[in-house]
N, C-alpha and C. Protein backbone atom coordinates (compact mmCIF):
# COMPACT_ATOMS: atom_id res chain seq x y z
N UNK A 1 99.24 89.60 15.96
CA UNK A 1 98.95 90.96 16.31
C UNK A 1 99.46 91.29 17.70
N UNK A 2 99.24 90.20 18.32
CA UNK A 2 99.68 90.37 19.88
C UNK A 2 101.18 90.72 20.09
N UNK A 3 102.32 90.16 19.34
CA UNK A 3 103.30 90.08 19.27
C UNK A 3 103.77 91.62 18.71
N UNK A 4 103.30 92.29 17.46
CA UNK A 4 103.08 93.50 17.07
C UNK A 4 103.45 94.40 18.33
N UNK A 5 102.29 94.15 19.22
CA UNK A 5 102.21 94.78 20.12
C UNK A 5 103.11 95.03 21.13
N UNK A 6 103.41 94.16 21.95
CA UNK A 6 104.54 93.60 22.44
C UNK A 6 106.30 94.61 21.82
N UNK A 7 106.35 94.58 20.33
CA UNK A 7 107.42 94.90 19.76
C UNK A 7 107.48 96.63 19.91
N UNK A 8 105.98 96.89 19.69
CA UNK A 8 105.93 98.46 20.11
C UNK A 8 105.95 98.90 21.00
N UNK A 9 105.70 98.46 21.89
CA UNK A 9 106.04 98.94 23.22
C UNK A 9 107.07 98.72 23.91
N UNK A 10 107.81 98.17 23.61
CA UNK A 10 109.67 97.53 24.08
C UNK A 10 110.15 98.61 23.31
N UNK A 11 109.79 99.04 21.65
CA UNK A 11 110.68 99.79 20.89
C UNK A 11 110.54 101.71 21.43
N UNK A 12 108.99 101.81 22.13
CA UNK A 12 108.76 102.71 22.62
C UNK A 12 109.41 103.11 23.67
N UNK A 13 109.93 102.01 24.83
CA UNK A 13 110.66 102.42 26.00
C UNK A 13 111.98 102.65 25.89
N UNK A 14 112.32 101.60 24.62
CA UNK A 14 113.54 102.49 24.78
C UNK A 14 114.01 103.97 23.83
N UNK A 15 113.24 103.87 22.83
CA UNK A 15 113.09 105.59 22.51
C UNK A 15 112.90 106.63 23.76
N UNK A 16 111.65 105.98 24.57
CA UNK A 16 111.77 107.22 25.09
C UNK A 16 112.79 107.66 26.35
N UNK A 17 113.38 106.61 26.42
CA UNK A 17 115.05 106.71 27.12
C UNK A 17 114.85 105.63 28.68
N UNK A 18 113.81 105.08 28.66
CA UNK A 18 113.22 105.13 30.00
C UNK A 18 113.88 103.41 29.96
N UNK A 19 114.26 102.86 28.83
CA UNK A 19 115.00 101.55 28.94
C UNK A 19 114.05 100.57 29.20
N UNK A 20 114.49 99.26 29.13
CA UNK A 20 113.53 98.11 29.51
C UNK A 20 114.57 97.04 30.55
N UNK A 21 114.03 97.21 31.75
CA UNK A 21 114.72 96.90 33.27
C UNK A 21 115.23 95.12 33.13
N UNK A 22 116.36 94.80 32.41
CA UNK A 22 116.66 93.33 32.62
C UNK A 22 115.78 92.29 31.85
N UNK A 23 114.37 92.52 31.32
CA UNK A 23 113.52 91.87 31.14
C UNK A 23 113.70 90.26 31.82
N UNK A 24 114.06 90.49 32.76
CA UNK A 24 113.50 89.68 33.78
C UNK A 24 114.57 88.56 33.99
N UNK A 25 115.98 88.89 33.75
CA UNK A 25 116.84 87.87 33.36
C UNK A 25 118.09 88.33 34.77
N UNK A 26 118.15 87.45 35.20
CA UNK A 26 119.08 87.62 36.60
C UNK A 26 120.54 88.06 36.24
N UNK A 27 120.95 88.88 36.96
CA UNK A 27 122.37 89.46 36.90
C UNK A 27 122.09 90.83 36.08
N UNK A 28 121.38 90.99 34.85
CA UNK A 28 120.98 92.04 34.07
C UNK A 28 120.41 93.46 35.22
N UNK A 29 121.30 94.55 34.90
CA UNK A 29 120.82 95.95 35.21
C UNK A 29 120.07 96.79 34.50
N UNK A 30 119.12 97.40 34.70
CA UNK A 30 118.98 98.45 34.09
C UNK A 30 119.97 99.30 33.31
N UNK A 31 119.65 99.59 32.03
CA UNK A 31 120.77 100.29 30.87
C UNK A 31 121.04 101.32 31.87
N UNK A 32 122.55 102.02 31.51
CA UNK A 32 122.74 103.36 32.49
C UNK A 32 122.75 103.85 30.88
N UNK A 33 123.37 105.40 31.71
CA UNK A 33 123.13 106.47 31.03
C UNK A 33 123.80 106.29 29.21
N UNK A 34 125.11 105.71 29.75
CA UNK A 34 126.14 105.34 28.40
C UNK A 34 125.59 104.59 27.44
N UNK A 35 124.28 103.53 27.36
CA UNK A 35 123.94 103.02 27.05
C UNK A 35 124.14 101.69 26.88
N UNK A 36 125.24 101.25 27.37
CA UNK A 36 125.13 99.73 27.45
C UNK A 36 124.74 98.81 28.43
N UNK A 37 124.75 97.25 28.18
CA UNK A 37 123.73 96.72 30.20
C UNK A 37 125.01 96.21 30.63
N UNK A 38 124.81 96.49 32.28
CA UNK A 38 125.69 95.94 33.26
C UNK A 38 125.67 94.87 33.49
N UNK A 39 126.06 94.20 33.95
CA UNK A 39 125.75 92.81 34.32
C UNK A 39 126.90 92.26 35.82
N UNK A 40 125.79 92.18 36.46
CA UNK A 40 126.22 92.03 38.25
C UNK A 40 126.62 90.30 38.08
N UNK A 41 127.80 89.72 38.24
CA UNK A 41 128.36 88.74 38.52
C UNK A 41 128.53 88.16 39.86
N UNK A 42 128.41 89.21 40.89
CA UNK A 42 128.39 89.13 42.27
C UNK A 42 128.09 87.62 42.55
N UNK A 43 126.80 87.32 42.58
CA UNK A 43 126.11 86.37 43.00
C UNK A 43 126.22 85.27 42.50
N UNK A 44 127.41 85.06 41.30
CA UNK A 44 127.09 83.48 41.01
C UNK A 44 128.38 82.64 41.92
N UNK A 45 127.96 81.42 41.57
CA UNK A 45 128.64 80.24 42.42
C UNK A 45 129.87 80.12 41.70
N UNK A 46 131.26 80.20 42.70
CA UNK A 46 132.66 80.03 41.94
C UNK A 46 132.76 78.58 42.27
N UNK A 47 133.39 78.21 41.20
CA UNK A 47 133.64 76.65 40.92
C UNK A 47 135.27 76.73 40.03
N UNK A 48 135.38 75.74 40.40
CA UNK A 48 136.75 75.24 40.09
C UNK A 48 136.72 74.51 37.96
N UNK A 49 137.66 75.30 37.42
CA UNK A 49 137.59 74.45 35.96
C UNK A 49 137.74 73.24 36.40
N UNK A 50 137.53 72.06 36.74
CA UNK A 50 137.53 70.78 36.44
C UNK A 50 136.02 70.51 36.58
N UNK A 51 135.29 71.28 37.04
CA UNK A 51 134.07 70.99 37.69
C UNK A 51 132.94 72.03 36.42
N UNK A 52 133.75 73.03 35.63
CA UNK A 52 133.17 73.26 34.66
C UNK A 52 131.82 72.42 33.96
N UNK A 53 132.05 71.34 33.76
CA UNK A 53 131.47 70.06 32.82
C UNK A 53 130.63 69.96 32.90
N UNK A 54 130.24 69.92 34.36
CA UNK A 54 129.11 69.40 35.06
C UNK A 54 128.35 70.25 35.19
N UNK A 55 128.82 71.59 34.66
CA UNK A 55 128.00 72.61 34.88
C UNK A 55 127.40 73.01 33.88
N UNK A 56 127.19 73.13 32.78
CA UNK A 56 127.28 73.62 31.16
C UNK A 56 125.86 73.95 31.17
N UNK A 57 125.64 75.07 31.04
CA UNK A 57 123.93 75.76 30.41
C UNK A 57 123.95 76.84 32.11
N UNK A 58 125.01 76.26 32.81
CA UNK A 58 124.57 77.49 33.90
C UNK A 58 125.54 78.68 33.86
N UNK A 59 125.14 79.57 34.47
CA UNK A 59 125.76 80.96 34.80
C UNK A 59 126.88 80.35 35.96
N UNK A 60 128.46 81.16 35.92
CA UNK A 60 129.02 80.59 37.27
C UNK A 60 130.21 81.26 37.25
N UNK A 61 131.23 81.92 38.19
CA UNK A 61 132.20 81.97 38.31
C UNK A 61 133.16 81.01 37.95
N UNK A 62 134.15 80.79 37.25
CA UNK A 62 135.03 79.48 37.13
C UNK A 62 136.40 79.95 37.38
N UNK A 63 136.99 79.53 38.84
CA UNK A 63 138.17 79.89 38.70
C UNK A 63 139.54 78.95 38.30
N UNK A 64 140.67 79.42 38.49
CA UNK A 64 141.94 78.53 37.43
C UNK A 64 142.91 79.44 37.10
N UNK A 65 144.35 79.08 36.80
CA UNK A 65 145.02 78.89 36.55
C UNK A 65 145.15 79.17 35.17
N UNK A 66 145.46 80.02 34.47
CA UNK A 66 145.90 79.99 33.25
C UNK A 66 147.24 79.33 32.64
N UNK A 67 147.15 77.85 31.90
CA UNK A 67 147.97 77.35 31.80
C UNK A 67 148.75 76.90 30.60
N UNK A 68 148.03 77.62 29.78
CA UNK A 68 148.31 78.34 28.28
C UNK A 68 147.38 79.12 27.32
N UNK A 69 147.72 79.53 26.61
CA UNK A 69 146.88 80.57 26.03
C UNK A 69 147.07 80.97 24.46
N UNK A 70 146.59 80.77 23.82
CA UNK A 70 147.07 81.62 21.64
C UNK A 70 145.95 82.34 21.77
N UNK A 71 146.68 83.44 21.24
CA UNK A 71 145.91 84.80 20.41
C UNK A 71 146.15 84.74 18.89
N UNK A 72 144.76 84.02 18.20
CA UNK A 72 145.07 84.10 16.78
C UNK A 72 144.61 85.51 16.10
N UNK A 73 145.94 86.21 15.68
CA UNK A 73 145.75 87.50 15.19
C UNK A 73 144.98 87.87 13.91
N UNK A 74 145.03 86.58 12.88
CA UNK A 74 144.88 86.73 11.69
C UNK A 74 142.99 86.63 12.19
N UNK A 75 142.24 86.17 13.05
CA UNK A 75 141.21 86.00 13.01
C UNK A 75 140.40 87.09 14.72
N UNK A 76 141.10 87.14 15.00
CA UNK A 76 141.16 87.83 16.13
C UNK A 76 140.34 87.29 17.50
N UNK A 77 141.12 86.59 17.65
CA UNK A 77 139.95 85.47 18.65
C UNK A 77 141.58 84.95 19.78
N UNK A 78 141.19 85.03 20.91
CA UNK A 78 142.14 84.46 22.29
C UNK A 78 141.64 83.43 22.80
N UNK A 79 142.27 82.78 23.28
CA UNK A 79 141.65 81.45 24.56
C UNK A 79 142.97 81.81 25.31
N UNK A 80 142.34 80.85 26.60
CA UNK A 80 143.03 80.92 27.97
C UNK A 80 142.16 79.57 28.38
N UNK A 81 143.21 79.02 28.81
CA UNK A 81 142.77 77.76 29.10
C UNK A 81 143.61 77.35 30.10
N UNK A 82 142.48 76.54 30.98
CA UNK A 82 143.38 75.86 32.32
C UNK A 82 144.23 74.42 32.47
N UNK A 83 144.68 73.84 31.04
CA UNK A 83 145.03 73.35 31.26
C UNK A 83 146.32 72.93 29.84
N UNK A 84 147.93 72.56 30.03
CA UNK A 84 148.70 72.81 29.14
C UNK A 84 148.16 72.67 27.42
N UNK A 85 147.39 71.21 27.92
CA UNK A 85 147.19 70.66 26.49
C UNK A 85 145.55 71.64 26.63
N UNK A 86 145.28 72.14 25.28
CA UNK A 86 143.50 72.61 25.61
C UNK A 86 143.23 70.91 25.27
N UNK A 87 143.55 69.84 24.32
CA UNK A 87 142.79 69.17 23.90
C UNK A 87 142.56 68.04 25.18
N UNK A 88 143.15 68.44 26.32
CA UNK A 88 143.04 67.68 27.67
C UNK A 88 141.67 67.10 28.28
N UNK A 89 141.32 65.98 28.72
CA UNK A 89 139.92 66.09 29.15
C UNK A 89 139.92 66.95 30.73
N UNK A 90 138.48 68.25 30.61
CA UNK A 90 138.19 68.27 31.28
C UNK A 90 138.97 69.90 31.17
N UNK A 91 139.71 70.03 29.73
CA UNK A 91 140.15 71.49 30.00
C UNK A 91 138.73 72.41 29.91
N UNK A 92 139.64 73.68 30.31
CA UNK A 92 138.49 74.72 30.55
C UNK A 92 138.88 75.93 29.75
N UNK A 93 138.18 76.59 28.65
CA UNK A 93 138.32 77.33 27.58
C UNK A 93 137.70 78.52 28.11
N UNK A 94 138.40 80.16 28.26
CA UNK A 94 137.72 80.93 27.89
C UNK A 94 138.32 81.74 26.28
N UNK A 95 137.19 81.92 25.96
CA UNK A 95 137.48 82.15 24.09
C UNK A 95 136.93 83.69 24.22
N UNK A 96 137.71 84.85 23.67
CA UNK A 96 137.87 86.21 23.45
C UNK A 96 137.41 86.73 21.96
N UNK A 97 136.55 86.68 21.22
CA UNK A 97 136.07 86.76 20.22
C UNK A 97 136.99 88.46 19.45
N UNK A 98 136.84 89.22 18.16
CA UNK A 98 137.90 90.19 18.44
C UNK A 98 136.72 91.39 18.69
N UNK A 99 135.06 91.64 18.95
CA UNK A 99 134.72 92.46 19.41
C UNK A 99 135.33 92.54 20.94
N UNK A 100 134.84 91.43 21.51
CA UNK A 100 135.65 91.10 23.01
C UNK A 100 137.14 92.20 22.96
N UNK A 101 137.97 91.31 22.19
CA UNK A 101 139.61 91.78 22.44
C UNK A 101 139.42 93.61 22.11
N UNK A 102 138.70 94.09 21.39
CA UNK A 102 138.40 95.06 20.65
C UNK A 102 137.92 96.27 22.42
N UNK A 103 137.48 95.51 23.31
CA UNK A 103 137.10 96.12 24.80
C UNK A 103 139.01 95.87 25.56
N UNK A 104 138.88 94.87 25.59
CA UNK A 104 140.06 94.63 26.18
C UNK A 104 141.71 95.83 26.01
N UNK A 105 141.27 95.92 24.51
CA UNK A 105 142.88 97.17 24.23
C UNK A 105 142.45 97.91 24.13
N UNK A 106 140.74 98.86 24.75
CA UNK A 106 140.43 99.71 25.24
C UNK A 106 140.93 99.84 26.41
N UNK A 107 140.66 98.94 27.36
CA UNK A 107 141.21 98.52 28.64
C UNK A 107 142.96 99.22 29.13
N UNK A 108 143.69 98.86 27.79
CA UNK A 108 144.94 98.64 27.91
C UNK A 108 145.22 97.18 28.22
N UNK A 109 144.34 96.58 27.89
CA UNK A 109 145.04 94.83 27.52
C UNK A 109 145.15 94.75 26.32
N UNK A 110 146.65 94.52 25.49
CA UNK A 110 146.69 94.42 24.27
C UNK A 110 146.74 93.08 23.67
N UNK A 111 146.56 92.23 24.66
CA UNK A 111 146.54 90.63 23.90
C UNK A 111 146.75 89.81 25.54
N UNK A 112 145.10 89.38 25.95
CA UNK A 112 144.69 88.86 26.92
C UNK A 112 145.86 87.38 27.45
N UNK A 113 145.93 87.07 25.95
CA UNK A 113 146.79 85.76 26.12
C UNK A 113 148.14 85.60 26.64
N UNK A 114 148.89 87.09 26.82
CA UNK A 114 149.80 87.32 27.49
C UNK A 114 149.65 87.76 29.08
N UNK A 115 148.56 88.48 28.52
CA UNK A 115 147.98 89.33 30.26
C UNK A 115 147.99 88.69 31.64
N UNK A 116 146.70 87.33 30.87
CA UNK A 116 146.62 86.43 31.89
C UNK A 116 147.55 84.96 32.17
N UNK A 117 148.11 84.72 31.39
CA UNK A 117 149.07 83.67 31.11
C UNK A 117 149.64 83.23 32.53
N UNK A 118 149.96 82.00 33.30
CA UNK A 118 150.20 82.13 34.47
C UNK A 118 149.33 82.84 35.91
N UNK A 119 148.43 83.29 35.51
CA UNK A 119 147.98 83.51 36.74
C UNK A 119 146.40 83.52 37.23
N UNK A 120 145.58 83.39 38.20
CA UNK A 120 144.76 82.66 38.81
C UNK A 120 144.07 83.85 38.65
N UNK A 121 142.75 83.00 37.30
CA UNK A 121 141.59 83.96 37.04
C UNK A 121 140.65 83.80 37.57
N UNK A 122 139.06 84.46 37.50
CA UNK A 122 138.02 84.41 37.71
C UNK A 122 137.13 84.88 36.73
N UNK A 123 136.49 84.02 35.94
CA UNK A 123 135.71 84.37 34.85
C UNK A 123 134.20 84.06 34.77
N UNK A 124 133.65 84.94 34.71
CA UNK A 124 132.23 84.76 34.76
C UNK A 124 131.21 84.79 33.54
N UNK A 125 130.28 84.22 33.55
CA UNK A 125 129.45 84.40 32.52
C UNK A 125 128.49 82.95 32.32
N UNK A 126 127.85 82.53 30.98
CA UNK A 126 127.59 81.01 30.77
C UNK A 126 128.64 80.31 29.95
N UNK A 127 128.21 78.70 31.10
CA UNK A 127 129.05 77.87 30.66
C UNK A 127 128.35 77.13 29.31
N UNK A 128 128.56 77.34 28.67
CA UNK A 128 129.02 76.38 27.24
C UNK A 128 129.38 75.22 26.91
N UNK A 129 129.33 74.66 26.22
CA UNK A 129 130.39 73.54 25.36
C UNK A 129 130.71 73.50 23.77
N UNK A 130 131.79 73.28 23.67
CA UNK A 130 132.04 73.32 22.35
C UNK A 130 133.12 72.34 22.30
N UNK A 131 132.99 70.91 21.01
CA UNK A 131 133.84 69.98 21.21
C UNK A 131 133.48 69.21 22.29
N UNK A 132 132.93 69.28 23.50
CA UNK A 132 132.35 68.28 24.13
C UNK A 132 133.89 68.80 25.59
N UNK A 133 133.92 70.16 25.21
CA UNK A 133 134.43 70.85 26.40
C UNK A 133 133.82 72.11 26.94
N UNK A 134 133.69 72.30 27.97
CA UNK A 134 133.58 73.48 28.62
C UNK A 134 134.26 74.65 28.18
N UNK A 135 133.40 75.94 28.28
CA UNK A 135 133.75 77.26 27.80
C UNK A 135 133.03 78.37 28.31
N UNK A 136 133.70 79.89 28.25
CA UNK A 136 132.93 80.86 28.56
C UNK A 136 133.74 81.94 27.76
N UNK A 137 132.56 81.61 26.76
CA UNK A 137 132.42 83.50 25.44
C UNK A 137 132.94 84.54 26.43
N UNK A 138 133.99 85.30 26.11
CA UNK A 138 134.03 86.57 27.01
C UNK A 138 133.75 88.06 26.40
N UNK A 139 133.07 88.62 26.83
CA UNK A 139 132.73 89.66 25.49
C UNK A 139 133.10 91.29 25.97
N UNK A 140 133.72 91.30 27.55
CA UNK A 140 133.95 92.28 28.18
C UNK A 140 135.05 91.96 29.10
N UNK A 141 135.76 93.17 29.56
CA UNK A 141 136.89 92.85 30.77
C UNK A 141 136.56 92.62 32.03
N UNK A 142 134.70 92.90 32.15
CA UNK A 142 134.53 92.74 33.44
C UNK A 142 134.24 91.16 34.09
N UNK A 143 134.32 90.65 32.79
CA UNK A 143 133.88 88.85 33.50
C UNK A 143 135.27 88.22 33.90
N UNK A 144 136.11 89.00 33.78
CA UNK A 144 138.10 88.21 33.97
C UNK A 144 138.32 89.48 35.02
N UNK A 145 138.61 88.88 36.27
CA UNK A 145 139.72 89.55 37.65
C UNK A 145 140.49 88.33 38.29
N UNK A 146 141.49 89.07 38.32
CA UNK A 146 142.66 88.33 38.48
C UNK A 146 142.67 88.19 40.19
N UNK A 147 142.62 86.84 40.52
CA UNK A 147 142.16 86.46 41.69
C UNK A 147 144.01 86.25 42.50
N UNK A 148 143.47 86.20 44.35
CA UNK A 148 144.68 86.92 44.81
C UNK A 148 144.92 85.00 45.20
């Protein structure tokens, strides 16, 4: 019953437009007007992809080198990875799902895997593993700036 409760009143705030503030989860903004959540990257710790590994379950900047990249079209999914071989130990995967890519050629990025190819990213979000490598789901253009 308690839980009931709980569900009605989350479903109430955001009917009545007034949103529900981050529920308590760091980096999370308050919904704006457009309706989707922001998410402030500012504050996390940039680390280097080799050092990815060691990091996995945390939030973090990871910067690198894009040092190859496939955009599989038939499924609609990108990686960018820091290192030639991905199956390298210690490479570092970011994977573009096609809602992701679907923001991106809103953007005017029509296929990330060319975009960033060669040059020194900064990607934010959680680190992952998959395969017993490091990764970061990208689901927006704002977790990738192209570092100077």
């Amino acid at each position: 019953m308690r839980l009931f409760g709980i569900v009605v009143l989350l479903a109430a705030a955001v009917v009545s437009g007034s949103g529900v503030p981050g529920f308590g989860v760091p980096g999370f903004a308050d919904e704006p007007q457009g309706g989707s959540i922001t998410v402030d990257y500012s504050g996390l710790p940039v680390i280097a992809a080799d050092d990815a590994v060691s990091n996995v379950g945390k939030s973090c900047t990871v910067e690198f080198v894009v040092k190859s990249s496939r955009h599989l079209e038939d499924r609609g999914t990108c990686f960018l990875n820091s290192k030639k071989d991905h199956r390298e130990l210690h490479n570092f995967t970011v994977v573009i799902f096609s809602a992701g890519m679907d923001q991106f050629k809103a953007k005017g990025i029509a296929d990330p895997s060319q975009h960033y190819l060669d040059k020194k990213i900064r990607v934010s979000g959680r680190i992952d593993e998959r395969d017993k490598q490091p990764q970061i789901v990208v689901e927006s253009p704002a977790q990738i700036a192209v570092a100077e």
